[in-house]
Protein backbone atom coordinates (compact mmCIF):
# COMPACT_ATOMS: atom_id res chain seq x y z
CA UNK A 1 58.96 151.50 104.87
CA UNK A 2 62.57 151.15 105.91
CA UNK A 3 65.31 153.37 103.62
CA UNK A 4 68.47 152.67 103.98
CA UNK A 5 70.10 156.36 102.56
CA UNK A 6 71.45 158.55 105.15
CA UNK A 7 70.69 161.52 103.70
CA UNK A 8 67.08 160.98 103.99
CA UNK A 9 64.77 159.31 106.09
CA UNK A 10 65.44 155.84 107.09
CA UNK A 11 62.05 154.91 107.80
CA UNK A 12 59.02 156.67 106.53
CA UNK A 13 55.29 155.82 107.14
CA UNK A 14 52.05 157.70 106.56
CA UNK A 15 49.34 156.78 108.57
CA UNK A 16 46.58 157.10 106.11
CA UNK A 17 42.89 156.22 107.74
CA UNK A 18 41.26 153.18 107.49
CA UNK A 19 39.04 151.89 104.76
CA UNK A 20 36.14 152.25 107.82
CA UNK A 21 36.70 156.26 107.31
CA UNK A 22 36.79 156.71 103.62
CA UNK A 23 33.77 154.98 103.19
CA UNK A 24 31.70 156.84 105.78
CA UNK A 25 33.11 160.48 104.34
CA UNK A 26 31.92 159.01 100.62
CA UNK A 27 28.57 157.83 102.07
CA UNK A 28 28.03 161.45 104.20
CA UNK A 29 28.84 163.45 101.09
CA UNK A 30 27.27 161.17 98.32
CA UNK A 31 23.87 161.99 100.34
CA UNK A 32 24.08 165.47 100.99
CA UNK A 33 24.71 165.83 96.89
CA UNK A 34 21.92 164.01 96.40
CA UNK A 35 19.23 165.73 99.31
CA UNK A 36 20.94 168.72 97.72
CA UNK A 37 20.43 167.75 94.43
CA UNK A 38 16.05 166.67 95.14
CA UNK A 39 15.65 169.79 97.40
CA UNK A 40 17.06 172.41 95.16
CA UNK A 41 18.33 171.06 91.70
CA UNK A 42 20.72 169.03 90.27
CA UNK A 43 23.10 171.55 89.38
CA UNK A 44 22.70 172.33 93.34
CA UNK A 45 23.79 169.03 94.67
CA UNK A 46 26.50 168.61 92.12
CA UNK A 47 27.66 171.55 93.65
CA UNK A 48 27.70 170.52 96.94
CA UNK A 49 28.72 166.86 96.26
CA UNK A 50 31.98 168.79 94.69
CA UNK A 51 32.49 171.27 97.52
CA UNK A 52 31.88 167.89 100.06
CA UNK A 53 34.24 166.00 98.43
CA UNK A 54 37.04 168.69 98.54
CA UNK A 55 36.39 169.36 101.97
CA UNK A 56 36.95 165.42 102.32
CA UNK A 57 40.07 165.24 100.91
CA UNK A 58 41.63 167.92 102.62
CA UNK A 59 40.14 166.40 106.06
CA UNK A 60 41.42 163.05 105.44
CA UNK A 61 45.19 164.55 104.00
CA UNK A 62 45.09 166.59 107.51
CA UNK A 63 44.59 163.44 109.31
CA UNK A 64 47.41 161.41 107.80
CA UNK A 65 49.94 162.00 110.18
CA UNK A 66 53.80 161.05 109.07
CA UNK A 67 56.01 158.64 111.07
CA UNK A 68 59.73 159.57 110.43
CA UNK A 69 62.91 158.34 111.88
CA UNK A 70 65.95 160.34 109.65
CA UNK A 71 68.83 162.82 111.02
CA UNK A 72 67.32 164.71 113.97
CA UNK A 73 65.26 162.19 115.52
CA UNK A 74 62.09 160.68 115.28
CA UNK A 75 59.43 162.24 114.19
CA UNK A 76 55.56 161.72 114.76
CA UNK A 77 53.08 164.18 113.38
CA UNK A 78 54.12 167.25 114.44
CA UNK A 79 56.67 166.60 116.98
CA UNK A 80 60.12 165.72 117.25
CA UNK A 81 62.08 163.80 119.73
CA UNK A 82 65.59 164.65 119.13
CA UNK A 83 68.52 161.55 119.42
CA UNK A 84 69.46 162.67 122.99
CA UNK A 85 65.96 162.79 124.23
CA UNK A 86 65.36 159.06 122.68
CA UNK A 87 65.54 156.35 125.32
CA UNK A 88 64.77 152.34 125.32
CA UNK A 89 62.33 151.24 121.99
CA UNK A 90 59.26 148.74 122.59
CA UNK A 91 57.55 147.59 119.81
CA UNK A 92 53.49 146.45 120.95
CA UNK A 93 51.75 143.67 119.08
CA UNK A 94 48.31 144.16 119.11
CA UNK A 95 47.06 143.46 122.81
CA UNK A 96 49.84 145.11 124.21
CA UNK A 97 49.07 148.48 122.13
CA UNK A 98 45.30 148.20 123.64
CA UNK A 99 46.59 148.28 127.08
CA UNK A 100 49.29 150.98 126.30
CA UNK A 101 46.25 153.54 124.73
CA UNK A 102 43.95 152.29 127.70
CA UNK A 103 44.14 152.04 131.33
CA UNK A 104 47.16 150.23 131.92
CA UNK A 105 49.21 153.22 129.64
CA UNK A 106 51.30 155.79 130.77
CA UNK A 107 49.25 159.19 131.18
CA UNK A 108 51.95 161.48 130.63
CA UNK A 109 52.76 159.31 127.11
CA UNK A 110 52.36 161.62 123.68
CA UNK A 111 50.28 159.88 122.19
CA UNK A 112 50.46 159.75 117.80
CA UNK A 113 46.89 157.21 117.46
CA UNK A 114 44.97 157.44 113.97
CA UNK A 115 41.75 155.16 113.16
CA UNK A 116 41.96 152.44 111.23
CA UNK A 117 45.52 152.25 111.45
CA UNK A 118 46.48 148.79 112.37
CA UNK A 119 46.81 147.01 116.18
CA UNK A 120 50.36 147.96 116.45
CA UNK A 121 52.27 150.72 118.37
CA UNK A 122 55.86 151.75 119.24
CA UNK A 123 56.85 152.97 123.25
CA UNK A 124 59.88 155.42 123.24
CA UNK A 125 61.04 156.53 126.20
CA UNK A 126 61.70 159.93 126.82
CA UNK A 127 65.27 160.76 128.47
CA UNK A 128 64.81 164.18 128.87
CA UNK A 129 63.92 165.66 132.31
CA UNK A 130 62.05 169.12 130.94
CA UNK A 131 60.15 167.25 128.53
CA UNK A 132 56.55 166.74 130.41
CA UNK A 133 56.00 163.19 128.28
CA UNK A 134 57.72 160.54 129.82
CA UNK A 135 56.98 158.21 126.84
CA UNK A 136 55.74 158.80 123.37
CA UNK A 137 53.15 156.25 121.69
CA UNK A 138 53.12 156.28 118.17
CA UNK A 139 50.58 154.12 116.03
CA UNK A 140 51.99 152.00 113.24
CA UNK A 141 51.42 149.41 110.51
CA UNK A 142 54.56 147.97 110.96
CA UNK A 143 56.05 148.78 114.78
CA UNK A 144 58.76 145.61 114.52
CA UNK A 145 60.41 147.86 111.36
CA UNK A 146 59.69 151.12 113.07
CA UNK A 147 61.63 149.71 116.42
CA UNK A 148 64.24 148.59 114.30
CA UNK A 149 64.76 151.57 112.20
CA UNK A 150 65.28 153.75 115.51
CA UNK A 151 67.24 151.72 117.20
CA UNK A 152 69.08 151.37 114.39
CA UNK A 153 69.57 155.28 113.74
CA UNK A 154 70.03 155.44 117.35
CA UNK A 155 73.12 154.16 117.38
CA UNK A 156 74.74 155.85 114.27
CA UNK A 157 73.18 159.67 114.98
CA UNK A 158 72.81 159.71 118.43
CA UNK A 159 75.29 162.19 120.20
């Protein structure tokens, strides 16, 4: 959510996957513990249900992807668009972000998409002619805040 400090981030997001993917990671690890567990022995599919479950968690940490907008620029997973690279801001409502990751969406666009995270999307234009994106498209819970908070850093940090 939005922070106003300026030594950190002013806006700061974690895209952490839907409900939709936790549950089917549980489910897929809950069962091979317990055909583990049946085939071999208890101790067996403990084993594995603990080993599963690790491997889970680190899957599903990898996936959450931060959203950042602080000093340097925005940042979106693991790229950064510096402030002199960071054009117009277009915050999508939920229609408009299904056209933007579909066919009507710009092909050259870096796209930042996770599952289960929400409708919404930011645009930023690109300004800089050797970057090969033209636009970046970065999922979001909350793209009105997210447009704000860049334009908003925008104008104070931009050179």
């Amino acid at each position: 959510m939005p922070d106003e400090t300026t030594t950190g981030p002013h806006y700061s997001e974690r895209l952490w996957p839907g409900a939709a993917v936790w549950l089917l990671g549980i489910s897929l690890v809950v069962a091979l513990g317990v055909a583990y567990g049946r085939a071999l022995s208890p101790v067996a599919g403990w084993v594995v249900f603990g080993a599963g479950a690790g491997t889970l968690a680190f899957v599903i940490l990898r996936m959450a992807a931060r959203v950042e907008v602080g000093g340097t620029g925005v940042r979106a997973g693991p790229a950064v668009l510096p402030w002199s690279a960071v054009g117009r801001v277009v915050a999508l409502d939920a229609g408009r972000a299904r056209q933007a990751r579909g066919a009507g969406g710009d092909p050259s666009a870096y796209l930042l998409l996770r599952p289960g995270v929400g409708p919404g999307a930011v645009v930023i234009e690109v300004r800089d002619p050797e970057d090969p994106h033209r636009t970046w498209l970065v999922a979001t819970r909350h793209p009105d805040a997210l447009a704000r908070a860049i334009e908003a850093a925008h104008g104070r940090l931009a050179p």
